[in-house]
C-alpha atoms as a PDB file:
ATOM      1  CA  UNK A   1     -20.276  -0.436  -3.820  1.00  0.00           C
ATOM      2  CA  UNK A   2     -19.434   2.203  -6.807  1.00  0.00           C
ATOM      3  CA  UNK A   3     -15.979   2.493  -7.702  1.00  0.00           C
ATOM      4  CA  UNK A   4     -14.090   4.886  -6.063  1.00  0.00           C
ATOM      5  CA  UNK A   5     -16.622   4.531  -3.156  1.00  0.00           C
ATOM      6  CA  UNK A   6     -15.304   4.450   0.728  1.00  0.00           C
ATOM      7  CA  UNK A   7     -17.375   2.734   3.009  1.00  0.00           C
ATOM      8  CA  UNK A   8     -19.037   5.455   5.168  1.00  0.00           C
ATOM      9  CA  UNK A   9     -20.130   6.701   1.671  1.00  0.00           C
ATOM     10  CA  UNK A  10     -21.503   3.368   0.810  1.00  0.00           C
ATOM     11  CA  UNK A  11     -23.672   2.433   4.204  1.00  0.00           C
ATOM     12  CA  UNK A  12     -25.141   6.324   3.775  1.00  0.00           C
ATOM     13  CA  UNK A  13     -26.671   5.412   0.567  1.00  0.00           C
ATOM     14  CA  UNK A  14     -27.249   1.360   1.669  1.00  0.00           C
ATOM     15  CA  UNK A  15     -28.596   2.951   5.226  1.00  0.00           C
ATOM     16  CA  UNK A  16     -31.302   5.335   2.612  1.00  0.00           C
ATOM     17  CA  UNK A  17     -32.287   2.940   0.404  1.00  0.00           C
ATOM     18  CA  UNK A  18     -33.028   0.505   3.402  1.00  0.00           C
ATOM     19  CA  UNK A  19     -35.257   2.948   4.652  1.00  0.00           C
ATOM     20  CA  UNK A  20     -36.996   3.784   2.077  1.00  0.00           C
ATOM     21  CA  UNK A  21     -37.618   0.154   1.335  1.00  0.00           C
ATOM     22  CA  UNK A  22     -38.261   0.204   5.023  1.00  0.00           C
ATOM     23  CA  UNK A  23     -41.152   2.911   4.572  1.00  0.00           C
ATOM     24  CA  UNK A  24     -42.672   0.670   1.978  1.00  0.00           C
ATOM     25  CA  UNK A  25     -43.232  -1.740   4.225  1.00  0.00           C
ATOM     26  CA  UNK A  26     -40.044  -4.375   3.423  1.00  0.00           C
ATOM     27  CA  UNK A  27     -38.691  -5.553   6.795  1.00  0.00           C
ATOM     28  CA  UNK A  28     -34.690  -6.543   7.046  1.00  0.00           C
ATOM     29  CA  UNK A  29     -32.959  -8.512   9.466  1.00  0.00           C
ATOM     30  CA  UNK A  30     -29.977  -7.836  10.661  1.00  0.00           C
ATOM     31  CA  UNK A  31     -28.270 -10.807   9.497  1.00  0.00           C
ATOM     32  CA  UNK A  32     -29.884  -9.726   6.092  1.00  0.00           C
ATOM     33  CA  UNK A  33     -28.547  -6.201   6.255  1.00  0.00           C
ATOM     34  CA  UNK A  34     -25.011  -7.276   6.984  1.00  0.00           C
ATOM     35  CA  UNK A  35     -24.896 -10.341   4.426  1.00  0.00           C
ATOM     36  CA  UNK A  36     -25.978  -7.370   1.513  1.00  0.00           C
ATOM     37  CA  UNK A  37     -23.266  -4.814   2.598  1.00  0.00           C
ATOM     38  CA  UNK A  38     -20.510  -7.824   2.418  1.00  0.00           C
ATOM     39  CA  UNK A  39     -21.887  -8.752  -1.052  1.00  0.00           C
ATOM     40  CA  UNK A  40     -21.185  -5.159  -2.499  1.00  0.00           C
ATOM     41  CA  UNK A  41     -17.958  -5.145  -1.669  1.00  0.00           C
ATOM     42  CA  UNK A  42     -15.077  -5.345  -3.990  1.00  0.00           C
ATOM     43  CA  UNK A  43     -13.463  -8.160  -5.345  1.00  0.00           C
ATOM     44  CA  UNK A  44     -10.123  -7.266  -3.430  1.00  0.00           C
ATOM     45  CA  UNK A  45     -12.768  -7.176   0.166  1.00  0.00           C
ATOM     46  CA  UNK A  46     -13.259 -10.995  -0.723  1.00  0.00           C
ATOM     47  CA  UNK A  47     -10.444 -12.550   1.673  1.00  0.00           C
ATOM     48  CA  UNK A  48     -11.988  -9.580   4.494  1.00  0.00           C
ATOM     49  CA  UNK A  49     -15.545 -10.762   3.803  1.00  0.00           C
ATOM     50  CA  UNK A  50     -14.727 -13.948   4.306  1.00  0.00           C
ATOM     51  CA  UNK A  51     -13.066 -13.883   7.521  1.00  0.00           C
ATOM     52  CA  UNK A  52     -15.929 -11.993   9.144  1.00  0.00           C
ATOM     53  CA  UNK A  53     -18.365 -14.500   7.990  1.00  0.00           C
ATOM     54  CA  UNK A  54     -16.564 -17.403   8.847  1.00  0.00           C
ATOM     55  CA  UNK A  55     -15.221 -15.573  12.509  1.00  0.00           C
ATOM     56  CA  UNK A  56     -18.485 -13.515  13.180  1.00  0.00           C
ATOM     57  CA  UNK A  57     -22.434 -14.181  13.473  1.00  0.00           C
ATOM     58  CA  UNK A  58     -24.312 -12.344  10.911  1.00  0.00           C
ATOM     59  CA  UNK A  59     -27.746 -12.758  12.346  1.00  0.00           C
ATOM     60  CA  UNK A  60     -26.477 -10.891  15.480  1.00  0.00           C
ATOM     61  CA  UNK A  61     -23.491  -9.230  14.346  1.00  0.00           C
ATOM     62  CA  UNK A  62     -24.652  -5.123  14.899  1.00  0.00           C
ATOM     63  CA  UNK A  63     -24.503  -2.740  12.125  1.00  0.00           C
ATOM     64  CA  UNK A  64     -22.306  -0.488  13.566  1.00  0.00           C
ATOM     65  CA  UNK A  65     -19.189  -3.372  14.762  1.00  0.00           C
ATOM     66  CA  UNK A  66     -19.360  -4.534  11.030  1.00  0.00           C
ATOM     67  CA  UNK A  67     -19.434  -1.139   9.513  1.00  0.00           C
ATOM     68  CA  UNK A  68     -15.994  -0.192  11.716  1.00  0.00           C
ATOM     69  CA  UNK A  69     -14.425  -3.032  11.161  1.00  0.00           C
ATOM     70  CA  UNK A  70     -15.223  -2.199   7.404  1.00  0.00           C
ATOM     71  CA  UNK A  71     -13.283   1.045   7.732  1.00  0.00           C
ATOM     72  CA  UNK A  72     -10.294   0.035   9.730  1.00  0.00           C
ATOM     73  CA  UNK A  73      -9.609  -2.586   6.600  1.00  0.00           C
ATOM     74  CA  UNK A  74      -9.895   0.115   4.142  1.00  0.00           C
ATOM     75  CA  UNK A  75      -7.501   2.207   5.967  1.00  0.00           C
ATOM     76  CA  UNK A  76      -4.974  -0.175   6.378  1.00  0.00           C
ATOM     77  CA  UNK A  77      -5.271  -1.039   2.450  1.00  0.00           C
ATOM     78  CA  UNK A  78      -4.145   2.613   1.655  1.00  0.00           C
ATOM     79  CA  UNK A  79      -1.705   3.015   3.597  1.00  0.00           C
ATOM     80  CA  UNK A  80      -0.001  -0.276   2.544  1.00  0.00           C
ATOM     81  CA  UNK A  81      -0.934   0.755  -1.354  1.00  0.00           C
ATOM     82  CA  UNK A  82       0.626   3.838  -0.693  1.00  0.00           C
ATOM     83  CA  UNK A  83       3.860   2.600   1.217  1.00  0.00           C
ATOM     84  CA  UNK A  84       3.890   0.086  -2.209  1.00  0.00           C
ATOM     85  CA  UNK A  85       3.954   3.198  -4.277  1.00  0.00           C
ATOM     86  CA  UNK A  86       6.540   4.702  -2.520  1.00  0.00           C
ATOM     87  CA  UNK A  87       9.181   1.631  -2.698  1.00  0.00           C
ATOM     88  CA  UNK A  88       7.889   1.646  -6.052  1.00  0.00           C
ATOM     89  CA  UNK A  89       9.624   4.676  -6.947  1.00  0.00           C
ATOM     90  CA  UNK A  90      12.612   4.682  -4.917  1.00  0.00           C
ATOM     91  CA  UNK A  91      13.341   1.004  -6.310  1.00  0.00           C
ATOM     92  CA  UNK A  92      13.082   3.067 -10.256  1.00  0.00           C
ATOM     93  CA  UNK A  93      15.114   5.805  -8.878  1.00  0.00           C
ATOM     94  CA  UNK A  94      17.578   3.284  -7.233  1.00  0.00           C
ATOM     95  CA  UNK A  95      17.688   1.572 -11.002  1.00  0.00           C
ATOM     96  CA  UNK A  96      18.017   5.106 -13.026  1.00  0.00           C
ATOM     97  CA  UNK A  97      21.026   6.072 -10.952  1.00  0.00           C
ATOM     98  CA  UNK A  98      23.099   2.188 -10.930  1.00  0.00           C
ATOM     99  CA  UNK A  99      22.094   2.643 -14.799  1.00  0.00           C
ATOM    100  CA  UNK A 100      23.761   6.180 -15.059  1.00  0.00           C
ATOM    101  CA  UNK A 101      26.980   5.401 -12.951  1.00  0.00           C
ATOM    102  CA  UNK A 102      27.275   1.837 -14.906  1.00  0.00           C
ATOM    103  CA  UNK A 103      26.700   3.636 -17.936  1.00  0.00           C
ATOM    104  CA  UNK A 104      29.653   6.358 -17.190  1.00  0.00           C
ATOM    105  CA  UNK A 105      32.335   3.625 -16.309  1.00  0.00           C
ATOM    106  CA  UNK A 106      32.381   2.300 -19.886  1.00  0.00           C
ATOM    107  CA  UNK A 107      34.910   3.742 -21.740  1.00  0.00           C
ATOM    108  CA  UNK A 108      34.323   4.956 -25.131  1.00  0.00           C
ATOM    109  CA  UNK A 109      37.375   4.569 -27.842  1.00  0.00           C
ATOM    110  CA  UNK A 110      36.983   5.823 -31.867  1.00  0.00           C
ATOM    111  CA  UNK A 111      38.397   3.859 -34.110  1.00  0.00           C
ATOM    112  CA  UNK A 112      40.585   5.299 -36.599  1.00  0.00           C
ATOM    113  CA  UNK A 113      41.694   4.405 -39.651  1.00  0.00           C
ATOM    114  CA  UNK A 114      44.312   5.717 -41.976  1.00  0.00           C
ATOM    115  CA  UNK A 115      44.366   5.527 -45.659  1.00  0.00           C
ATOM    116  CA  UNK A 116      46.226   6.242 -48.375  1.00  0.00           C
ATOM    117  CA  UNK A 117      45.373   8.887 -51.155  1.00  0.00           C
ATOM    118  CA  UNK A 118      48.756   8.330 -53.067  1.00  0.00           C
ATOM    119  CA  UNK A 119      48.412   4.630 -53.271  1.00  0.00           C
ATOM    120  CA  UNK A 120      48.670   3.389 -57.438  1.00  0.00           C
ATOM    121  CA  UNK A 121      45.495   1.664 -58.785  1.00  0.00           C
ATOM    122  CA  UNK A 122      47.460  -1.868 -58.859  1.00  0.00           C
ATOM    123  CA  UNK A 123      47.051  -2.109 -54.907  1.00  0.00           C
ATOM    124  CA  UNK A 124      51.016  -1.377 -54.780  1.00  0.00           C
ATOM    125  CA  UNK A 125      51.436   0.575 -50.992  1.00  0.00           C
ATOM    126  CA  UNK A 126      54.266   2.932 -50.693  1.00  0.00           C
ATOM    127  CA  UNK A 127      56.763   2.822 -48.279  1.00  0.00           C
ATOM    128  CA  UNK A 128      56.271   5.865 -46.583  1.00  0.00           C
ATOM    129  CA  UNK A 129      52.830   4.820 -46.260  1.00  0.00           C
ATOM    130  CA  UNK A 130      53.862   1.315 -44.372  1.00  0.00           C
ATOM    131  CA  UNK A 131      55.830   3.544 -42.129  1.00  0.00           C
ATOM    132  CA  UNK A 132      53.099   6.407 -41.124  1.00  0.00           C
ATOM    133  CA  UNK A 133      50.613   3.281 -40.551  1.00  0.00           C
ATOM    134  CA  UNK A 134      53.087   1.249 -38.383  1.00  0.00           C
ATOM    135  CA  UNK A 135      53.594   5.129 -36.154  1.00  0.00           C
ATOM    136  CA  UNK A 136      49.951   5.615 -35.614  1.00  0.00           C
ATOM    137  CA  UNK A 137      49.717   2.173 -34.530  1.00  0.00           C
ATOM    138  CA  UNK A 138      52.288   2.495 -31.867  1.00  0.00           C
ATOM    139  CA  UNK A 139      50.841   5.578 -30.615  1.00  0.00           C
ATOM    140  CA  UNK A 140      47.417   4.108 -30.397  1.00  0.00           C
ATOM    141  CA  UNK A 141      48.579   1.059 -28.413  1.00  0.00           C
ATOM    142  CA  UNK A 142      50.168   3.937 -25.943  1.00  0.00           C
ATOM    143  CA  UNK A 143      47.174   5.816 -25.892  1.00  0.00           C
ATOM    144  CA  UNK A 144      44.903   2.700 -25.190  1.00  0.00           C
ATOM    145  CA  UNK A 145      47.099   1.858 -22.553  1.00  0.00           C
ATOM    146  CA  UNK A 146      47.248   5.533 -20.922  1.00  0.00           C
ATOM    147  CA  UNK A 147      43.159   5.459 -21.372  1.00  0.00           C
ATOM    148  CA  UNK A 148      43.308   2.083 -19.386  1.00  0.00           C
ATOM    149  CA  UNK A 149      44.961   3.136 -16.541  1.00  0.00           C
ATOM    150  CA  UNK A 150      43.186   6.200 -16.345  1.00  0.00           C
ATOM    151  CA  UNK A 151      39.751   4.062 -16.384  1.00  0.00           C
ATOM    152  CA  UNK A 152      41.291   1.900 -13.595  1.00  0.00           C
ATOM    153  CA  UNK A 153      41.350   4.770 -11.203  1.00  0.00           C
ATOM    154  CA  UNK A 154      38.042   6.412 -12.535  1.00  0.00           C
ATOM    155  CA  UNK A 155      36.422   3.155 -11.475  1.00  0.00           C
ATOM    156  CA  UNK A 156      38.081   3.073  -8.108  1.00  0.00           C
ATOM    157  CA  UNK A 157      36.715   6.444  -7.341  1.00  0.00           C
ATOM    158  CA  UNK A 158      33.406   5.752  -9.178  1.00  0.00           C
ATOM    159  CA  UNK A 159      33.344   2.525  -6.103  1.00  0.00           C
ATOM    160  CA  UNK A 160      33.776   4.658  -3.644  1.00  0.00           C
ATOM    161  CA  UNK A 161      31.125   6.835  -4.481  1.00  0.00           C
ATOM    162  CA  UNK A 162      28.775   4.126  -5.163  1.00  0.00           C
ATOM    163  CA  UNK A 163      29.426   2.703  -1.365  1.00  0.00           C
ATOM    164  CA  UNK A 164      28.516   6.497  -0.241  1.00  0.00           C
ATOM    165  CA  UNK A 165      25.525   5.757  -2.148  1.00  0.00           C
ATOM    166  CA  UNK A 166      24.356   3.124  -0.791  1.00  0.00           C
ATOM    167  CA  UNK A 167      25.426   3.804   2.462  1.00  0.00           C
ATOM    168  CA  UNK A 168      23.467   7.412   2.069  1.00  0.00           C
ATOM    169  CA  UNK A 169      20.261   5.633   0.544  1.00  0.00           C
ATOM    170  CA  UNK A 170      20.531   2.972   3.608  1.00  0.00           C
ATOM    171  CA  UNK A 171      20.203   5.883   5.918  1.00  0.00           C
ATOM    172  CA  UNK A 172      17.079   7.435   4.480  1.00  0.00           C
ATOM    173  CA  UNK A 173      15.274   3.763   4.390  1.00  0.00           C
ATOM    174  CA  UNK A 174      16.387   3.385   8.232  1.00  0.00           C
ATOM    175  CA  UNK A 175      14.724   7.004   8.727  1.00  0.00           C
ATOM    176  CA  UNK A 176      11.964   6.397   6.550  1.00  0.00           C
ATOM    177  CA  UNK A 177      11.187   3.162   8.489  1.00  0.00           C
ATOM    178  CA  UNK A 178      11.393   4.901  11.642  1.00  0.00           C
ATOM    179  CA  UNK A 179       8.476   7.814  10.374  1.00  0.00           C
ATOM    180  CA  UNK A 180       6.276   5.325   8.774  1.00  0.00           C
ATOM    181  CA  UNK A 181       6.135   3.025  12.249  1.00  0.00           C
ATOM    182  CA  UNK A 182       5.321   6.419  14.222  1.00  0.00           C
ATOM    183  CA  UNK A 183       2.641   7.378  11.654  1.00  0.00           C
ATOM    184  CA  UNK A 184       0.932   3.511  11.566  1.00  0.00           C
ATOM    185  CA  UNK A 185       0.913   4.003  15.841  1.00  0.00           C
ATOM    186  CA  UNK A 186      -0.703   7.576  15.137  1.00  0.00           C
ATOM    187  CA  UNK A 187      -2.870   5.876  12.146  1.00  0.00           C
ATOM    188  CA  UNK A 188      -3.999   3.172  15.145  1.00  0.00           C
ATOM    189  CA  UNK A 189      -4.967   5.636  17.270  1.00  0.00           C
ATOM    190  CA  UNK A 190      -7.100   7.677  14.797  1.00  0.00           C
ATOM    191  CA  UNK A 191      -8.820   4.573  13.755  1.00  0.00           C
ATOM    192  CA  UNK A 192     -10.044   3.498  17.002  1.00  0.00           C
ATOM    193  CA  UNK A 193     -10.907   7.456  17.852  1.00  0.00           C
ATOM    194  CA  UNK A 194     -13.111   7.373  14.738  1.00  0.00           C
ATOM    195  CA  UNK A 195     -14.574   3.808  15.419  1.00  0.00           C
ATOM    196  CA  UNK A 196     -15.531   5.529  18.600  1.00  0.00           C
ATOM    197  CA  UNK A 197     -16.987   8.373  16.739  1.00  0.00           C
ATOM    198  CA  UNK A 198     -18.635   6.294  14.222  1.00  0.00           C
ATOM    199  CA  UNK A 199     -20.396   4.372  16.803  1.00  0.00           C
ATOM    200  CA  UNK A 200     -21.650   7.708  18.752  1.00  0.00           C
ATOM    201  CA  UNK A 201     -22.633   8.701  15.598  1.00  0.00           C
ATOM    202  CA  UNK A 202     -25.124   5.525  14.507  1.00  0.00           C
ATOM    203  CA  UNK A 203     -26.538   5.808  18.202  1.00  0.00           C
ATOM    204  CA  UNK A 204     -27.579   9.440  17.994  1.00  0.00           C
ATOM    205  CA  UNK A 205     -28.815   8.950  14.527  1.00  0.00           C
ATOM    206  CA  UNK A 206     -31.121   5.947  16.123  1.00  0.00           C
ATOM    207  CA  UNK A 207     -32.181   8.011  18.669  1.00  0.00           C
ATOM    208  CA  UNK A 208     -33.379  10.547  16.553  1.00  0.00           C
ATOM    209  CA  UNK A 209     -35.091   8.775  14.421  1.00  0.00           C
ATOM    210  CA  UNK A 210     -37.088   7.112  17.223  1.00  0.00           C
ATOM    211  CA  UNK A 211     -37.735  10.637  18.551  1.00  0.00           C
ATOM    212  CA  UNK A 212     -38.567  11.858  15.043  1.00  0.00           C
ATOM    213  CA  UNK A 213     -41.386   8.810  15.003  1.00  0.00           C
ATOM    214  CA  UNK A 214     -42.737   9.346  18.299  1.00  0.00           C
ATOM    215  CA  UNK A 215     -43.571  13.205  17.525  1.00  0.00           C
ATOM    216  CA  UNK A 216     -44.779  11.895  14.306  1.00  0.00           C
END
């Protein structure tokens, strides 16, 4: 099976080359037949292979009940790969936005520093100096404090909103749950509609080919 390959694709080209081996005069059982389309599967078929050999008999297994059994499997791997995907993102989005609203609770203070131009080269510090750096420090202490409370109430609100958040991405998971168990029931329904098809399919293709060898 070529990469990228589905299985109807695959027993087309297995079902020619049989034939023309066929023509040649190479004769296939069916047990044969069915044991070579399980061997070119994938290495991620191997726990499916398995289970119809070990559940199944090859040598009178027909064509057609392994080849839609074949495609129900692959099916149901893509829609589970692409319901991964999905929680995939929304888990990264989920991340981005509890990084952002962490992020914007942190508060962010400059520190300042006064010095003084007027000071002699001895190290001696002039009064006036003492007294401007002993201010500012005061006033910072009230502004770290003012900044603190303020924060305090930011993060109450900044709670809040993260509840409506999660409350809000809750609700889309419930709905999203909801859409993807009515669209596996309408997947379920498809799949046994085309196993039906498939199966008409294989038995007018036999039929014409016996038709096409009688007028032969």
């Amino acid at each position: 099976m070529e990469p990228h390959e589905n299985i109807d694709k695959m027993y087309c080209r297995f079902n020619d080359m049989v034939k023309d081996l066929e023509g040649l005069g190479k004769e296939y059982s069916m047990g044969e037949k069915n044991r070579k389309i399980l061997n070119a599967l994938p290495k991620e078929w191997e726990s499916k292979s398995i289970a119809i050999e070990e559940s199944k008999n090859l040598n009178s297994m027909p064509i057609d009940s392994l080849i839609n059994s074949l495609t129900s499997f692959e099916l149901k791997l893509k829609y589970k790969l692409q319901d991964e995907e999905a929680k995939g993102k929304r888990s990264m989005a989920f991340k981005a936005s509890s990084k952002r609203r962490k992020d914007s609770r942190k508060p962010h203070f400059n520190n300042f520093q006064i010095t003084c131009d007027d000071c002699n080269s001895d190290g001696e510090v002039e009064e006036e100096y003492e007294e401007a750096q002993m201010a500012f420090m005061a006033l910072g202490n009230n502004e770290v404090s003012s900044s603190s409370d303020s924060c305090d109430d930011s993060c109450d609100n900044n709670d809040d909103d993260v509840e409506s958040f999660i409350f809000k991405m809750h609700e889309c998971l419930k709905e999203s749950y909801a859409k993807n168990k009515e669209l596996k029931i309408k997947v379920n329904t498809l799949l046994s509609a085309n196993s039906k098809l498939v199966h008409k399919n294989n038995s007018l293709t036999k039929e014409n080919d016996v038709l096409k060898d009688k007028f032969v």
